[in-house]
Structures are given as structure tokens and as C-alpha cells.
C-alpha atoms as a PDB file:
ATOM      1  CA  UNK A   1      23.919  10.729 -38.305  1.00  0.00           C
ATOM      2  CA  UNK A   2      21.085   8.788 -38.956  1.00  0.00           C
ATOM      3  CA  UNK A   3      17.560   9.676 -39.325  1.00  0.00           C
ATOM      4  CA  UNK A   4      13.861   8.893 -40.428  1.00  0.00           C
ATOM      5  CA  UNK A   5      14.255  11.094 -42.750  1.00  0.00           C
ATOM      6  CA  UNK A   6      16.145  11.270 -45.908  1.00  0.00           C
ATOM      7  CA  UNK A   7      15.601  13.604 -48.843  1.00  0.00           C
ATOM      8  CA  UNK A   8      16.643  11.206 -51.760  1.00  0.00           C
ATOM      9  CA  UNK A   9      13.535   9.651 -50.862  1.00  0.00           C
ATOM     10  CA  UNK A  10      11.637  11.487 -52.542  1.00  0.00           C
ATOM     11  CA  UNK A  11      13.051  10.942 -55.516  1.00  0.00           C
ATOM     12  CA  UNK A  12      11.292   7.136 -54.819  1.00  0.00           C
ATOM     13  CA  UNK A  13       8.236   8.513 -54.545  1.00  0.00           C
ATOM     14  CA  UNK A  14       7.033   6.295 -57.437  1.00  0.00           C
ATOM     15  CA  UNK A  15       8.262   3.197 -56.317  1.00  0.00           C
ATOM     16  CA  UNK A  16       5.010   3.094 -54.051  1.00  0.00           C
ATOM     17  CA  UNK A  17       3.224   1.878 -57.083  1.00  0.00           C
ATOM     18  CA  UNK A  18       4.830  -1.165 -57.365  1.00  0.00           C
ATOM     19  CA  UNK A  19       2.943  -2.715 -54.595  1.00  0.00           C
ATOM     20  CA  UNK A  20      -0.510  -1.898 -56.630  1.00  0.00           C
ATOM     21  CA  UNK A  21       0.137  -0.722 -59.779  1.00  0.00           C
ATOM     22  CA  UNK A  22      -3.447   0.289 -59.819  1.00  0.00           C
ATOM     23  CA  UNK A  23      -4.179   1.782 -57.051  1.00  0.00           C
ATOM     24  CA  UNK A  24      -1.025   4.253 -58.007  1.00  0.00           C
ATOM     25  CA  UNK A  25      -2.527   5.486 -61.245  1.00  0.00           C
ATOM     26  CA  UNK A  26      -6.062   6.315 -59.769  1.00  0.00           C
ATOM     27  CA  UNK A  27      -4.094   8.239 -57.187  1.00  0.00           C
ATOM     28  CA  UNK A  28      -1.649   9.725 -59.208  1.00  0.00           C
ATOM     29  CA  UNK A  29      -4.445  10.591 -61.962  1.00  0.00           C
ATOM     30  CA  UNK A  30      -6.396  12.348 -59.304  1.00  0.00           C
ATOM     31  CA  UNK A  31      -3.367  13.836 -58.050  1.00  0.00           C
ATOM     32  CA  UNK A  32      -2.770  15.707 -61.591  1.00  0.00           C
ATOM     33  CA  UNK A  33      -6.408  16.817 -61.711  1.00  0.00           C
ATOM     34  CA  UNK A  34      -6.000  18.634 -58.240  1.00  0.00           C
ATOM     35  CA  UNK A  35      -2.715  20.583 -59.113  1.00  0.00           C
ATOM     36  CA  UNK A  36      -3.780  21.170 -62.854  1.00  0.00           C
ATOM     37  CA  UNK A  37      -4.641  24.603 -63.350  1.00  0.00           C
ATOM     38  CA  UNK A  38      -8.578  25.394 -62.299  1.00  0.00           C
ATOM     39  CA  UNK A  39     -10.497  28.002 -60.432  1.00  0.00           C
ATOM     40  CA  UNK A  40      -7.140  28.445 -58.748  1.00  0.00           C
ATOM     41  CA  UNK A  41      -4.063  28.597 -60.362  1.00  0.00           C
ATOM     42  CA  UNK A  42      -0.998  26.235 -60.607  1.00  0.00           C
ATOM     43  CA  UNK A  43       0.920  29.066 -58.172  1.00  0.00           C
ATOM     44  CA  UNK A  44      -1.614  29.138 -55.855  1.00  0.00           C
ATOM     45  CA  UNK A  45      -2.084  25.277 -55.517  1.00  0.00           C
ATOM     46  CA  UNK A  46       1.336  24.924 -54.519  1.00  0.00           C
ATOM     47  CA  UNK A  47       1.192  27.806 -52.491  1.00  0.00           C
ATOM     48  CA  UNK A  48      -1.471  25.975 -50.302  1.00  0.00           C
ATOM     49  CA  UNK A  49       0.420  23.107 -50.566  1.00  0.00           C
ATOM     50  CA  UNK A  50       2.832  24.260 -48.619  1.00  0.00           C
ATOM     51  CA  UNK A  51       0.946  25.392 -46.502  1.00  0.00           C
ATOM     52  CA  UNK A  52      -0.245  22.286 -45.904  1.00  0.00           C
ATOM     53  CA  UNK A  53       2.789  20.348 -45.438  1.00  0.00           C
ATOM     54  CA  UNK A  54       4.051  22.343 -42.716  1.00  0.00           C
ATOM     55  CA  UNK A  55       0.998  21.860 -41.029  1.00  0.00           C
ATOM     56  CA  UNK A  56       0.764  17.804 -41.291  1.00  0.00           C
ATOM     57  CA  UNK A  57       4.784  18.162 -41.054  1.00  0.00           C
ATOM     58  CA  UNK A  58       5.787  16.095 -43.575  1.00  0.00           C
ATOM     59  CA  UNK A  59       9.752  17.008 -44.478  1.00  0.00           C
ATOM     60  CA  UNK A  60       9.032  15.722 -48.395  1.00  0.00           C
ATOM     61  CA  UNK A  61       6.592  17.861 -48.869  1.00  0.00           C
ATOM     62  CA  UNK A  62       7.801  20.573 -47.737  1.00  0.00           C
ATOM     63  CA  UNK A  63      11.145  19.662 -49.920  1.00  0.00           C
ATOM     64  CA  UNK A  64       8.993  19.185 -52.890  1.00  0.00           C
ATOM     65  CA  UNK A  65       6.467  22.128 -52.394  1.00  0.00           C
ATOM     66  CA  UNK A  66       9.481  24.700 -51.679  1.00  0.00           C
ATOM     67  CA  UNK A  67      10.453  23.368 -55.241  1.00  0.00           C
ATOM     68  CA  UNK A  68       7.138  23.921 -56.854  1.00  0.00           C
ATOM     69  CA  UNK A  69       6.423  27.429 -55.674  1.00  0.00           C
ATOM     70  CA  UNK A  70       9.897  28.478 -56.862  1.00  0.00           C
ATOM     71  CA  UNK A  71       8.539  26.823 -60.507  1.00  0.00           C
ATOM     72  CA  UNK A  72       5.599  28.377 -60.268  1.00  0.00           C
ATOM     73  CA  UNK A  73       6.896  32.210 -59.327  1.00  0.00           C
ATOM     74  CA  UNK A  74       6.345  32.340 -55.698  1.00  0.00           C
ATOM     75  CA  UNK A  75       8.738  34.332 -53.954  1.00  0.00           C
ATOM     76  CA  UNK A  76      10.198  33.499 -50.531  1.00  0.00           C
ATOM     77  CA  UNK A  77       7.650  36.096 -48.863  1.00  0.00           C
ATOM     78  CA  UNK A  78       4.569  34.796 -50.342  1.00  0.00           C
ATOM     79  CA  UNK A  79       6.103  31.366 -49.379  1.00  0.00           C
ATOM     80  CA  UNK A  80       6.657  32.603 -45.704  1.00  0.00           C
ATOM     81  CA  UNK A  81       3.404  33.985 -45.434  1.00  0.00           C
ATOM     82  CA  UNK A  82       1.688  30.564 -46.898  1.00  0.00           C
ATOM     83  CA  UNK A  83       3.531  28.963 -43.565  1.00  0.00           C
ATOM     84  CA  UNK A  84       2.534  31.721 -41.301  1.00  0.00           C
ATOM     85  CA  UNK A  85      -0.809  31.414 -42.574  1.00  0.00           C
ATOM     86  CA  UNK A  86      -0.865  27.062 -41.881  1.00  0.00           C
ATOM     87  CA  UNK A  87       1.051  27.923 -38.298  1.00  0.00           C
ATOM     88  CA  UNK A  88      -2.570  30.269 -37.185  1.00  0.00           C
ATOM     89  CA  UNK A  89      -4.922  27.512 -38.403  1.00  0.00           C
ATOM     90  CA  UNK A  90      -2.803  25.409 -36.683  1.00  0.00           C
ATOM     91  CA  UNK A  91      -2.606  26.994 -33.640  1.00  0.00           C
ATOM     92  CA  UNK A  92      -6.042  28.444 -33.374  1.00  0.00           C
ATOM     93  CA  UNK A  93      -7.312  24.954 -33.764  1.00  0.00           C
ATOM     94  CA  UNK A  94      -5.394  23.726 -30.646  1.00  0.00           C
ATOM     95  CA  UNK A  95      -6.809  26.732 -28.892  1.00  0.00           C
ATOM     96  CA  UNK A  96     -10.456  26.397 -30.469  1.00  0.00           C
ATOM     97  CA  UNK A  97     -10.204  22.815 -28.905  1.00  0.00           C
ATOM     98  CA  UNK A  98      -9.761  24.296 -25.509  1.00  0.00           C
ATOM     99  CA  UNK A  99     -13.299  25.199 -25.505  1.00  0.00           C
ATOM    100  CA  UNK A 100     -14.182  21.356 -25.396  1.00  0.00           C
ATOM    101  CA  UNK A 101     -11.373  21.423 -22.313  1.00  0.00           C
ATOM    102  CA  UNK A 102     -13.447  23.796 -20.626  1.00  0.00           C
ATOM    103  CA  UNK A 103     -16.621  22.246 -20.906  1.00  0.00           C
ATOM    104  CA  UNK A 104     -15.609  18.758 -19.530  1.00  0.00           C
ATOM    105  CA  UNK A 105     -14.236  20.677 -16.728  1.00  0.00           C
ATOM    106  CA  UNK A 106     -16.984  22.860 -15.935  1.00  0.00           C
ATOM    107  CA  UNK A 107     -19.332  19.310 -16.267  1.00  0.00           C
ATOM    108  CA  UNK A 108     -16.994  17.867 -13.671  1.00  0.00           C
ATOM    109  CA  UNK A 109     -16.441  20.588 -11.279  1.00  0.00           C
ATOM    110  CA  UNK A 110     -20.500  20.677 -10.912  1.00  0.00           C
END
């Protein structure tokens, strides 16, 4: 079946700088300065990570952040809790926004 999606992709991930070669480095260079080890380590960078790409949803991502945590030492648990973790900001800011919901309609109902 054919889909949007397909995980060799990823594996192209580079050929994005052909269109500015420039443009690629200054990305990628910035790139390696956030996942170099800091004030956080490598672990917990790609913990957040993916974190993050479940909540933005992006399937390469995930693929390649599931990869890094196993690199890095994460376990599966740690790695399900980074995803239950992105699912309550996630959800909490849907419901947060429900506030602005209730204000229009309380303006209106006036």
C-alpha cells in the first residue's frame, strides 16, 4: 500500500541540502550544538526529543529518536514515559484553550 510516509526517507535526510548548500550547514551546525552534551545530557536531549516528535507527529522523528534513546541508554519505560509526558502537554493545552472557548461564549451570550 502506498503512503506519505516511508521510512527509507530518512535515510535522505541530507539530500535537503542540496537545494542550499548553505543554508544546510548553518542548520545542521546548530543542530549539533543543541544535541551536544550541555546542562542536559546527550540521554536526556533525545529523551525530549521524543517527546517532541510525538507531539508535532512527525513518523521520522519518532523513527530516528526511538533510535537515539536506545544509543543513548534509555530504556523503553523512560521512553514511554517521555511520550506520556508530550501526550499531557498536549492535551492540557487543547483543554487550557477551552478557556478562550468560554470567554467568546460568555461575550456572546451577553
Amino acid at each position: 500500500m502506498e503512503t506519505y510516509y516511508h521510512p527509507a526517507d530518512l535515510g535522505r535526510f541530507a539530500e535537503m541540502g542540496k537545494g542550499n548548500a548553505e543554508l544546510w550547514q548553518k542548520f545542521m551546525s546548530y543542530y549539533s550544538a543543541v544535541f551536544a552534551e550541555g546542562a542536559l545530557s546527550e540521554r536526556e536531549k533525545a529523551l525530549i526529543a521524543l517527546g517532541v516528535a510525538h507531539a508535532v507527529q512527525c513518523p521520522y522523528c519518532i523513527d530516528a529518536y526511538t533510535q537515539a534513546c536506545l544509543e543513548k541508554g534509555s530504556n523503553v519505560e523512560e521512553m514511554t514515559e517521555a511520550v506520556h509526558v508530550a501526550c499531557a502537554i498536549r492535551g492540557g493545552a487543547s483543554l487550557v484553550h477551552g478557556v478562550q472557548m468560554r470567554n467568546v461564549a460568555q461575550k456572546l451570550s451577553m
